[in-house]
N, C-alpha and C. Protein backbone atom coordinates (compact mmCIF):
# COMPACT_ATOMS: atom_id res chain seq x y z
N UNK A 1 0.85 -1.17 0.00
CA UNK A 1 0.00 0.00 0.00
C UNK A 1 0.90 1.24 0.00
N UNK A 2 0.33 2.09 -0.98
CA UNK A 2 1.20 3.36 -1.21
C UNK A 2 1.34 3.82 0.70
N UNK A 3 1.94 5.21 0.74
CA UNK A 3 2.18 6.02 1.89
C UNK A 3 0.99 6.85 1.33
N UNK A 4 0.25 7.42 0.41
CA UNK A 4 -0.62 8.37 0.29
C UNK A 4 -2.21 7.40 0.81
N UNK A 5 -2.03 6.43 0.13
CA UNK A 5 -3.39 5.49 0.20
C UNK A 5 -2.94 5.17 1.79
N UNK A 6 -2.07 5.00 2.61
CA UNK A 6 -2.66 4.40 3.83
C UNK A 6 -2.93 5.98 4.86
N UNK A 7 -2.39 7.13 4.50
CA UNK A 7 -2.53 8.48 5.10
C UNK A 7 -4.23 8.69 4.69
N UNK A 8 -4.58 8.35 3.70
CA UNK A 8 -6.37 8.42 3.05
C UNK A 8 -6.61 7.25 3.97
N UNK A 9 -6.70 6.26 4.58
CA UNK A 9 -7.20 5.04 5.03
C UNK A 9 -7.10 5.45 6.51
N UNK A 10 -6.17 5.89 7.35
CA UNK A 10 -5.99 6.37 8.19
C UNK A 10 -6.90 7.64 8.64
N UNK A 11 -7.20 8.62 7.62
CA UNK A 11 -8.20 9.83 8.28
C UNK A 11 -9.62 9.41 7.67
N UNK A 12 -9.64 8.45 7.09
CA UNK A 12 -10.99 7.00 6.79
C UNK A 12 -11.21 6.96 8.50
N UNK A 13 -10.60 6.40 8.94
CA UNK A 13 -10.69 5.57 9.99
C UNK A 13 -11.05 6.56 10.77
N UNK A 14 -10.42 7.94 11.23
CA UNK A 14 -10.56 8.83 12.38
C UNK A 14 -12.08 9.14 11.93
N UNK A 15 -12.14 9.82 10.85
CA UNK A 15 -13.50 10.48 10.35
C UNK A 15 -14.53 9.61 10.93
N UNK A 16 -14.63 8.30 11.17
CA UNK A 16 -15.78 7.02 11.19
C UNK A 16 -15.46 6.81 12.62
N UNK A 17 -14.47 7.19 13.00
CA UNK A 17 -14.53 7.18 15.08
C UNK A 17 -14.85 7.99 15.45
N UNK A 18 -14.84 9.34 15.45
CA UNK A 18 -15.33 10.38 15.72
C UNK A 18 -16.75 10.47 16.06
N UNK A 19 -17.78 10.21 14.89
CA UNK A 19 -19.04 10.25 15.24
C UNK A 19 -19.68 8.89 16.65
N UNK A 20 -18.44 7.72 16.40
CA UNK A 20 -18.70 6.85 17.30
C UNK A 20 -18.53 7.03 18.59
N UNK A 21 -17.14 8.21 18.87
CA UNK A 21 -16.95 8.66 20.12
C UNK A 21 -17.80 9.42 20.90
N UNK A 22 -18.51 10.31 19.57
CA UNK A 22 -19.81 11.56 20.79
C UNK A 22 -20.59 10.60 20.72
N UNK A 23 -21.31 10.10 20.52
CA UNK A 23 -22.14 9.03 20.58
C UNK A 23 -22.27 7.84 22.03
N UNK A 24 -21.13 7.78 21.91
CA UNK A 24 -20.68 7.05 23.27
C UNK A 24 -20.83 8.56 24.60
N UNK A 25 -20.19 9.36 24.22
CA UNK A 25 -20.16 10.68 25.10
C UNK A 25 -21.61 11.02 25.44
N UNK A 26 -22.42 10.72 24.29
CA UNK A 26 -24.48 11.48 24.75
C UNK A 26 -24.71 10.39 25.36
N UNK A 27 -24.16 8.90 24.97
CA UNK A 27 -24.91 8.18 25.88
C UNK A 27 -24.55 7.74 26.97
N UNK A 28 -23.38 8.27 27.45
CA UNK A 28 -22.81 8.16 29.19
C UNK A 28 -23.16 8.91 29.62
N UNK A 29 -23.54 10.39 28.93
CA UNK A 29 -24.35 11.69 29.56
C UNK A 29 -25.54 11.75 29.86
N UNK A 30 -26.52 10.87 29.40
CA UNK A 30 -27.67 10.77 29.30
C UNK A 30 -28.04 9.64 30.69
N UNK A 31 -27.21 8.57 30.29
CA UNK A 31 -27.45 7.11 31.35
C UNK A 31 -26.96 7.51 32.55
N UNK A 32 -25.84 8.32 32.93
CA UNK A 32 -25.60 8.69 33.53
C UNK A 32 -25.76 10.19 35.16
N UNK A 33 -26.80 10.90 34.33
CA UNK A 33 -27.56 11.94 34.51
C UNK A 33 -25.97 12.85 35.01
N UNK A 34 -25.21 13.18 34.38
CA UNK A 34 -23.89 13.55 34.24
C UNK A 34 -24.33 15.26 33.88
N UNK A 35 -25.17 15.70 32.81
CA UNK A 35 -25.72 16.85 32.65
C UNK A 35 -26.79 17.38 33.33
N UNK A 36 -26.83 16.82 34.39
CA UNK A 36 -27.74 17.21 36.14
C UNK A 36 -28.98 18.30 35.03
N UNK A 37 -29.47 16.90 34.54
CA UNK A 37 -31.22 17.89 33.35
C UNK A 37 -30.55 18.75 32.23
N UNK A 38 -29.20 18.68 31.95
CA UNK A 38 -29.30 19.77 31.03
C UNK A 38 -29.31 18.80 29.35
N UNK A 39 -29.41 19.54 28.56
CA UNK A 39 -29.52 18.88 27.02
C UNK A 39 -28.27 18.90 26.82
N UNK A 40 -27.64 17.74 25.83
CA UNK A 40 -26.41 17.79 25.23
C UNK A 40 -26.20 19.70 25.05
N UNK A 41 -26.85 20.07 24.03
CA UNK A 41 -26.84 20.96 23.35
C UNK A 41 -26.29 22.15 24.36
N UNK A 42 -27.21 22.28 25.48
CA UNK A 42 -26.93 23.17 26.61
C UNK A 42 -25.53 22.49 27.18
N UNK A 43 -25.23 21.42 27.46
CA UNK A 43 -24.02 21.28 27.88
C UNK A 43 -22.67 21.99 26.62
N UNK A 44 -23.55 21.68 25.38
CA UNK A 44 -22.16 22.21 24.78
C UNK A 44 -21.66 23.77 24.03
N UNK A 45 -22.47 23.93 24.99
CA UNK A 45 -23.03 25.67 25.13
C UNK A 45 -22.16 26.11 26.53
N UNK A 46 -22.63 25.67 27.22
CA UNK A 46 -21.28 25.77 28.65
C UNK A 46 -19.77 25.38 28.27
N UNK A 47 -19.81 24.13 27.55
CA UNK A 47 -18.23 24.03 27.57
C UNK A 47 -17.68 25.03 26.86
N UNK A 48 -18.33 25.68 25.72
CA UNK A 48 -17.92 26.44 24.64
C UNK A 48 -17.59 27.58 25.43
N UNK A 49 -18.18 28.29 26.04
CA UNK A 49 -18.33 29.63 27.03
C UNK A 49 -17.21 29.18 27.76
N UNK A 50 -16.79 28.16 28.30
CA UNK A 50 -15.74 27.78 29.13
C UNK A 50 -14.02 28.11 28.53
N UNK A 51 -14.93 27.37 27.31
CA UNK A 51 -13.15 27.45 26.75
C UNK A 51 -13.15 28.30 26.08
N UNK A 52 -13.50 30.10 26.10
CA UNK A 52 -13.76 30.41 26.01
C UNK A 52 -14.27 31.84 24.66
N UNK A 53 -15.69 31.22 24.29
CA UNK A 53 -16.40 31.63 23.30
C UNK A 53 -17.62 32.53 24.16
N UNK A 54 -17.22 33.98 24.13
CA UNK A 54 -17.82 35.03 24.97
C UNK A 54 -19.11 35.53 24.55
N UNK A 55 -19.42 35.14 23.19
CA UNK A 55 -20.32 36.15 22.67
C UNK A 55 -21.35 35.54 21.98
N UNK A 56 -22.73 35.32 21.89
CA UNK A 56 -23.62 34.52 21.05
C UNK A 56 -23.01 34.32 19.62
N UNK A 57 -22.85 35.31 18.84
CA UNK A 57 -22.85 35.23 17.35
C UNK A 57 -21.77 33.90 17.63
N UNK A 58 -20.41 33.92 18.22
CA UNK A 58 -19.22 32.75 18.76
C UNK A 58 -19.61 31.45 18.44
N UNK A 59 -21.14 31.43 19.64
CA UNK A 59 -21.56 29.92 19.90
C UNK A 59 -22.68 29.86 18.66
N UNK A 60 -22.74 30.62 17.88
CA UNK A 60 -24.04 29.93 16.85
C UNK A 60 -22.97 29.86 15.75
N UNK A 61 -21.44 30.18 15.26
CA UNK A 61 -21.20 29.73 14.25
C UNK A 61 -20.21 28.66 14.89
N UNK A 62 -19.93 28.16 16.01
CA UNK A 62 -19.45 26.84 16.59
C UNK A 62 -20.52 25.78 16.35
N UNK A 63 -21.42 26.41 16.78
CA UNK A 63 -22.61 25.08 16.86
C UNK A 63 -23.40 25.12 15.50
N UNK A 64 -22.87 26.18 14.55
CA UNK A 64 -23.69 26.17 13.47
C UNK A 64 -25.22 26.35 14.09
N UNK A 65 -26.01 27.14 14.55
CA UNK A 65 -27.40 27.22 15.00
C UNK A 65 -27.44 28.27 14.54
N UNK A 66 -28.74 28.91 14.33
CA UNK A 66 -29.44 30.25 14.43
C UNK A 66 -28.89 30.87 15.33
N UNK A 67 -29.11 32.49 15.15
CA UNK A 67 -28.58 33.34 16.62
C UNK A 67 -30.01 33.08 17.62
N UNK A 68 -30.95 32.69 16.76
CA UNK A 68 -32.45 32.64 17.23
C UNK A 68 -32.26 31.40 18.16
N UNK A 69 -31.83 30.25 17.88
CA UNK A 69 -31.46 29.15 18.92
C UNK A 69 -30.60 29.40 19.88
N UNK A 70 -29.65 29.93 19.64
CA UNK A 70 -28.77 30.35 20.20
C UNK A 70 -29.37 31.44 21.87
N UNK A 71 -30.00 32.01 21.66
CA UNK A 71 -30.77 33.00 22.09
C UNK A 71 -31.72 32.09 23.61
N UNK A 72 -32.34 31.40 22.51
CA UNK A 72 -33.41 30.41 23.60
C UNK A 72 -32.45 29.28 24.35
N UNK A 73 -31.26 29.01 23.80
CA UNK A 73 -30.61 27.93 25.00
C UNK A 73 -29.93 29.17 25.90
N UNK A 74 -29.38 30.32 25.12
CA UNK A 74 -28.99 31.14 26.46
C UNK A 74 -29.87 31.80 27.54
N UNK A 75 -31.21 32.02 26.95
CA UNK A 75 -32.26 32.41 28.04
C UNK A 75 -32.82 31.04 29.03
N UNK A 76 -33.07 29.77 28.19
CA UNK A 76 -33.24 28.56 29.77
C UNK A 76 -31.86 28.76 30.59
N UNK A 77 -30.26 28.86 29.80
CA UNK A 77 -29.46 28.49 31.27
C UNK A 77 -29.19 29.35 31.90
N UNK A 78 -29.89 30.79 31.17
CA UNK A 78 -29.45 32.02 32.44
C UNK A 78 -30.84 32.13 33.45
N UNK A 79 -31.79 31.52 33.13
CA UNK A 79 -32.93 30.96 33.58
C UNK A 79 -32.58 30.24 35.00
N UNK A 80 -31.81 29.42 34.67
CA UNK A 80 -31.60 27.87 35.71
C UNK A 80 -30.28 28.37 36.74
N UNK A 81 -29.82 29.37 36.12
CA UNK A 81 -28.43 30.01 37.02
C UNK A 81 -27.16 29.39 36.45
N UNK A 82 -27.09 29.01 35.04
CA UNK A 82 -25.87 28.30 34.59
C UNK A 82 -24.89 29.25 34.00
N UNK A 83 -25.77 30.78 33.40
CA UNK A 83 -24.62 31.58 33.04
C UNK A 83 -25.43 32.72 32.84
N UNK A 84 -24.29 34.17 33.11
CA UNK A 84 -24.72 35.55 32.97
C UNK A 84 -24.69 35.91 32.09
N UNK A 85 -25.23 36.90 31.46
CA UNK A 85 -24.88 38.26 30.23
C UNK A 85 -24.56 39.58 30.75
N UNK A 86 -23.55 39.78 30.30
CA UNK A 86 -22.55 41.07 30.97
C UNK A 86 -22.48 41.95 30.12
N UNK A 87 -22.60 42.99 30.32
CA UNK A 87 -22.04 44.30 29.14
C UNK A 87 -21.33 44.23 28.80
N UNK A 88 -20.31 44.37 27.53
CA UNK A 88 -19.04 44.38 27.18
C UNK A 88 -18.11 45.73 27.75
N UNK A 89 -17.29 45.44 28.15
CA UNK A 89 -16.74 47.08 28.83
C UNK A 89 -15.89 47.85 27.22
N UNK A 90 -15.75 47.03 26.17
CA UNK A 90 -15.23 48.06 25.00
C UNK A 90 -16.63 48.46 24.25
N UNK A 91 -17.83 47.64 24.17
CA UNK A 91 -18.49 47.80 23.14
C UNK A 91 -20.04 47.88 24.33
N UNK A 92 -20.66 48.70 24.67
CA UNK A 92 -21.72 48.23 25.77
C UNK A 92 -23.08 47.77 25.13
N UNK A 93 -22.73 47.49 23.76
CA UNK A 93 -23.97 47.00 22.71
C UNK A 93 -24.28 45.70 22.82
N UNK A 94 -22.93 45.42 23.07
CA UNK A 94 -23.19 43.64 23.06
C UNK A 94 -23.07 43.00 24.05
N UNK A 95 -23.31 41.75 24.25
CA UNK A 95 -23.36 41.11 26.03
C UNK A 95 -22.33 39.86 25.84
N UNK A 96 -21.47 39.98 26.82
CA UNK A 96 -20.36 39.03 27.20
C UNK A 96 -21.22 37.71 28.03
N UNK A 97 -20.79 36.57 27.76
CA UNK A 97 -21.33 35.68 28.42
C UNK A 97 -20.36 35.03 29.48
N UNK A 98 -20.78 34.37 30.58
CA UNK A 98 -20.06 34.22 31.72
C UNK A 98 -20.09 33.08 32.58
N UNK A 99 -19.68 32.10 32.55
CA UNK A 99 -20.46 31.32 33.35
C UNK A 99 -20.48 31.38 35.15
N UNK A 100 -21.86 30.88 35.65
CA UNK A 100 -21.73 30.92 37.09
C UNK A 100 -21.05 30.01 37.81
N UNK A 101 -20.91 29.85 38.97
CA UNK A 101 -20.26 28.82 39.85
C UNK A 101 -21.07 27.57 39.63
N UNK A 102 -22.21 27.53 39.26
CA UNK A 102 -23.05 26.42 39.07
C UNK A 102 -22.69 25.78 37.34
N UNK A 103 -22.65 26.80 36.59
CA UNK A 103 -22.56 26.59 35.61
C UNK A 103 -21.15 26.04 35.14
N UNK A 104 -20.39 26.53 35.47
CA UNK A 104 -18.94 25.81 35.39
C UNK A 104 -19.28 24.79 36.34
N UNK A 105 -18.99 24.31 37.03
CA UNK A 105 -19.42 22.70 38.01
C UNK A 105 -19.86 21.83 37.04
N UNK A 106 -21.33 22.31 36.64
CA UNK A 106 -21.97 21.26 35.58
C UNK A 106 -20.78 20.95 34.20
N UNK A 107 -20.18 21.77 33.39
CA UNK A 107 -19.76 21.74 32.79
C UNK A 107 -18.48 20.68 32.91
N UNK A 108 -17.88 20.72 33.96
CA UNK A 108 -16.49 20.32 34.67
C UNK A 108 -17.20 18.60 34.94
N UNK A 109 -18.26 18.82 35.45
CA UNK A 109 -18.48 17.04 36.21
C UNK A 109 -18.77 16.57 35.18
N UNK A 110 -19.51 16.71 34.20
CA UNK A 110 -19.44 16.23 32.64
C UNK A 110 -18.56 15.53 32.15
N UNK A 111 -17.38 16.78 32.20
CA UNK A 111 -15.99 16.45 31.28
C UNK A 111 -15.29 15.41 32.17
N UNK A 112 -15.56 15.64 33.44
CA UNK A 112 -14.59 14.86 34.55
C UNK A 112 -15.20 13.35 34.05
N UNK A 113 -16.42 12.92 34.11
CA UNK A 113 -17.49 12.17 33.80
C UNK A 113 -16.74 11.34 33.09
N UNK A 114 -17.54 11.85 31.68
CA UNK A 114 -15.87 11.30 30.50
C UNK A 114 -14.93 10.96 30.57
N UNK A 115 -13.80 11.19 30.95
CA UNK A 115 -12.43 11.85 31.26
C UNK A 115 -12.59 10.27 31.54
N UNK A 116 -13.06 10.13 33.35
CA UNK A 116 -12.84 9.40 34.19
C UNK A 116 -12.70 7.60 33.29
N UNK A 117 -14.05 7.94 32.28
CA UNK A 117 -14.56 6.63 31.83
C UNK A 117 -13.58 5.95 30.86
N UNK A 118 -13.02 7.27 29.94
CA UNK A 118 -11.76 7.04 28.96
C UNK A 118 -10.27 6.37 29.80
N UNK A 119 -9.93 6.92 30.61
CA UNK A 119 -8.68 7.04 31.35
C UNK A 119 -8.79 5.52 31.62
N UNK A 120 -10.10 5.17 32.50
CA UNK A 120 -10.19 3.43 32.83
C UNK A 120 -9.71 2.36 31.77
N UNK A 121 -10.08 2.74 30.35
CA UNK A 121 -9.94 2.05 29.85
C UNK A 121 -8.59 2.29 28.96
N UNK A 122 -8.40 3.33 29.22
CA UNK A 122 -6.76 3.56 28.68
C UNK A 122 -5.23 2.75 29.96
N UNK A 123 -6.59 2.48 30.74
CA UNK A 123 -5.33 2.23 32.23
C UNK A 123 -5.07 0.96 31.48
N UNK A 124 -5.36 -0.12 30.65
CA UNK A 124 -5.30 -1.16 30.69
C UNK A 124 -4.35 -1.46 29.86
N UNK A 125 -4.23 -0.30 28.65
CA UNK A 125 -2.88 -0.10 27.29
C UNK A 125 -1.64 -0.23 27.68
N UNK A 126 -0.81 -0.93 27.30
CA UNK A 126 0.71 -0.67 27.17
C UNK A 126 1.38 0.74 27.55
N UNK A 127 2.25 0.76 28.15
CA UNK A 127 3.11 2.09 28.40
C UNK A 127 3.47 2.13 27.11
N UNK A 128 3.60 1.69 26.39
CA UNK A 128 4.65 1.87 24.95
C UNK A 128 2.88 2.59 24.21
N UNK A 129 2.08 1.67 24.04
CA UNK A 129 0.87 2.21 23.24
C UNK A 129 0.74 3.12 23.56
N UNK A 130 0.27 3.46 25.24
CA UNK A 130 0.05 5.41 25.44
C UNK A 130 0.84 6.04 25.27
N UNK A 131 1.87 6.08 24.78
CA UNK A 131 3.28 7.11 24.29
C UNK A 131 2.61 7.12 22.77
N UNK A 132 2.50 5.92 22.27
CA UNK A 132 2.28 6.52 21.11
C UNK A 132 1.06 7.30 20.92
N UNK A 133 0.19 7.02 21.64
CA UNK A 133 -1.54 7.40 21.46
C UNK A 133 -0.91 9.36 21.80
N UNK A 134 -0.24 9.88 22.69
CA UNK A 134 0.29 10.87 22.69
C UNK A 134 0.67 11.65 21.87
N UNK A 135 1.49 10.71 21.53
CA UNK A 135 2.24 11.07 19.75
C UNK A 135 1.06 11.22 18.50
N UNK A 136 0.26 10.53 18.63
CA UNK A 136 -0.80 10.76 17.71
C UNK A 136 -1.43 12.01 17.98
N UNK A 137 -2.39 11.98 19.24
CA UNK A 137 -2.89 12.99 19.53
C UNK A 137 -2.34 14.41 19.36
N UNK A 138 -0.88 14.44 19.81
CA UNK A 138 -0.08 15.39 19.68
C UNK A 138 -0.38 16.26 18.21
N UNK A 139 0.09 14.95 16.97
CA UNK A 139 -0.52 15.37 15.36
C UNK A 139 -1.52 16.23 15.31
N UNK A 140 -2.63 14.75 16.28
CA UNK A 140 -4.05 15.21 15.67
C UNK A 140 -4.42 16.81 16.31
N UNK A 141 -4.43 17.19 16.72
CA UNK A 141 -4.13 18.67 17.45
C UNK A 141 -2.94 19.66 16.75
N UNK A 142 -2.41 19.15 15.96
CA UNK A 142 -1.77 20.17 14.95
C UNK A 142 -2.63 19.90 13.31
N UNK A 143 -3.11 19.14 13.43
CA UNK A 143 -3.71 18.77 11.91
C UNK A 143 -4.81 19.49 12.33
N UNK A 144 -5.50 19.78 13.53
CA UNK A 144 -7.22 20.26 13.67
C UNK A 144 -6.96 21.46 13.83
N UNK A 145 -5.90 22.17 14.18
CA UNK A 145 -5.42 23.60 14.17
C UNK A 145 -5.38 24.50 12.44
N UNK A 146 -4.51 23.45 11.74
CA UNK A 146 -4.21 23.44 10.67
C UNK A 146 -5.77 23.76 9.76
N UNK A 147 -7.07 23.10 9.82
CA UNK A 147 -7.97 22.92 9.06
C UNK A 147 -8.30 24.05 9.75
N UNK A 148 -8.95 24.03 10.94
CA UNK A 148 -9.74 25.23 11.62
C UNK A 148 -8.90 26.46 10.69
N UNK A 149 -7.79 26.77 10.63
CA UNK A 149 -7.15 27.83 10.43
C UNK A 149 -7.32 28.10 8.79
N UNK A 150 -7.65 26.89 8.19
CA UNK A 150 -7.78 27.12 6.45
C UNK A 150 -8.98 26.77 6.19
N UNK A 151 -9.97 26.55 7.08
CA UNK A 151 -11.13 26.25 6.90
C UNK A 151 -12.33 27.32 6.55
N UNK A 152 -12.54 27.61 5.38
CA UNK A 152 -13.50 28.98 4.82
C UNK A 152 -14.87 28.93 6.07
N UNK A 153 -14.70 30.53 5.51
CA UNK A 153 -15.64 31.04 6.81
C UNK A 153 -16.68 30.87 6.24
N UNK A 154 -18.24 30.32 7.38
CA UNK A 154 -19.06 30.80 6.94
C UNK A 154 -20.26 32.00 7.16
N UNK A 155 -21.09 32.23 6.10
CA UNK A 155 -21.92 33.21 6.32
C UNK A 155 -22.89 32.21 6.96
N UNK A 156 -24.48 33.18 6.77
CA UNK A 156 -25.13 32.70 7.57
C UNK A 156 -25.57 31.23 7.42
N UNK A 157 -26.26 31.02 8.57
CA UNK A 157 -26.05 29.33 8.80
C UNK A 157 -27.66 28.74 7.45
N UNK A 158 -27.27 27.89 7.34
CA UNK A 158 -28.18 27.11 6.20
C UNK A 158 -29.34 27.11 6.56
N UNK A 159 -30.68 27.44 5.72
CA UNK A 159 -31.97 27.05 6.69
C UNK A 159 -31.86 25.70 7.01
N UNK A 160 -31.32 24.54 6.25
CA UNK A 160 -31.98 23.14 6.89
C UNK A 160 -31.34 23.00 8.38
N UNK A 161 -30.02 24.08 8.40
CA UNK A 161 -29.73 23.85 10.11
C UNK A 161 -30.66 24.27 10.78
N UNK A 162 -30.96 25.37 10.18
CA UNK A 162 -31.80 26.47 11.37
C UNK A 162 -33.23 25.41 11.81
N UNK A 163 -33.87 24.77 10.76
CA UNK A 163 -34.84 24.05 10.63
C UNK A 163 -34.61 23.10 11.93
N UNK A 164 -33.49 22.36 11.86
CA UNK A 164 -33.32 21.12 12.66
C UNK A 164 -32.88 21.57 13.99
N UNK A 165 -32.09 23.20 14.23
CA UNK A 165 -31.73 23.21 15.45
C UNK A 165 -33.21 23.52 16.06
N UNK A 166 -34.06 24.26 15.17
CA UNK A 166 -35.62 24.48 16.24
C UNK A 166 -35.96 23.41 16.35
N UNK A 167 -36.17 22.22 15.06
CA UNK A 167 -37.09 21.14 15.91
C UNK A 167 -36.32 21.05 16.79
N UNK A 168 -34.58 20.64 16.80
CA UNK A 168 -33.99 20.05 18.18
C UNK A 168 -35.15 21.14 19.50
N UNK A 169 -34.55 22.05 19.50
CA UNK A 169 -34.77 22.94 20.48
C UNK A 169 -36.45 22.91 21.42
N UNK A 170 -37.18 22.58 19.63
CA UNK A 170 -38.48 22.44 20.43
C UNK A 170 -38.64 21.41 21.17
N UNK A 171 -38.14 19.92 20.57
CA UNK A 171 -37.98 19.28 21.75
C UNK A 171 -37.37 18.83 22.79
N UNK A 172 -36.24 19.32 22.65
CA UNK A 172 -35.48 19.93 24.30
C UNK A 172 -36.64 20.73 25.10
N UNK A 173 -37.59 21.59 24.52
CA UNK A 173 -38.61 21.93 25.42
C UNK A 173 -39.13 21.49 25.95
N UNK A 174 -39.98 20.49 25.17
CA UNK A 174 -41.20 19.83 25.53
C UNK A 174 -40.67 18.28 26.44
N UNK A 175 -39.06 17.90 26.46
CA UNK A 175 -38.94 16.72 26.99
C UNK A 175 -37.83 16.96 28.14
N UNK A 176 -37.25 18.61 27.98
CA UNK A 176 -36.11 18.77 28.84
C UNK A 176 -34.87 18.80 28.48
N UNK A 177 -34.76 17.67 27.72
CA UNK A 177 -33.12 16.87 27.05
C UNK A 177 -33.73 16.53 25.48
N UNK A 178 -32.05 16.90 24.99
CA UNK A 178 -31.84 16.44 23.19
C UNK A 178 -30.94 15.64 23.56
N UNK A 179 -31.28 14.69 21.98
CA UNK A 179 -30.16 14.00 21.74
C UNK A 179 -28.95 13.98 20.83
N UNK A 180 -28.77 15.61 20.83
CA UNK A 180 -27.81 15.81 19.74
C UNK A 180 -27.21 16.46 20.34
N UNK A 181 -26.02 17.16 20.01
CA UNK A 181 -25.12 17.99 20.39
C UNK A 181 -24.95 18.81 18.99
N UNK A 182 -25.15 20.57 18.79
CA UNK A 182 -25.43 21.00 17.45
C UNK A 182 -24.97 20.91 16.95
């Protein structure tokens, strides 16, 4: 096998784990009650604010949503006490987002959540394998830098998102919790 065909076979492989990994992530979050009632979606609305994405327009072209979705998950978690809207002190037009002491917690026992569940099963790998899994990761974190950084911007978000983040949203209303992350 060429070196080009197994580098194509190789980001084959990541591309097709990826969706398997959040997947595993909604459903330890979910079975777990790890998002203490909150929706994927709202959880990944806190982490975003965490690491930190200050400003709505931020989290609707991260999550790809409407500013209109965007809007209604920030009014339930400033609702529930998960995060503030602050004046901006350069611009007093727009509102800085913040999270509370509650709201970071939730966010943190989540990730810890995870964290905890991965690590178990990494305890069991070779010292030689987790060096390399390092070494990979290491890449993969310069290759995701790399795209983010050449990755065309977009304008506004597509209606079929906008479409799917309201149904999401409406039924995050009506049931509490989604099962997506946007």
């Amino acid at each position: 096998m060429s070196e080009s065909a197994r580098t194509e076979e190789t980001a084959d492989r990541l591309l097709r784990l990826l969706p398997r990994f959040q997947r595993w992530a909604a459903t330890t979050v979910q079975a777990n009650r790890g998002g203490q009632d909150l929706s994927l979606r709202q959880l990944a609305v806190l982490y975003l604010i965490r690491e930190g994405a200050v400003f709505p327009s931020e989290l609707a072209r991260q999550l790809r949503i409407s500013p209109a979705v965007v809007t209604g998950l920030l009014d339930r978690l400033a609702q529930r006490g998960y995060l503030q809207r602050l004046a901006d002190a350069s611009d007093r037009r727009r509102l800085r987002l913040a999270l509370t002491d509650t709201g970071l917690a939730a966010s943190l026992a989540v990730e810890h959540l995870l964290s905890r569940d991965v690590a178990e099963h990494l305890g069991h790998a070779a010292p030689a394998d987790l060096e390399s899994l390092v070494r990979a990761l290491n890449l993969l974190e310069r290759v995701v830098d790399a795209l983010e950084r050449d990755a065309p911007r977009l304008g506004p978000v597509a209606i079929e998102d906008e479409m799917l983040g309201d149904a999401l949203d409406q039924e995050e209303d009506a049931t509490g919790s989604s099962a997506a992350v946007g």
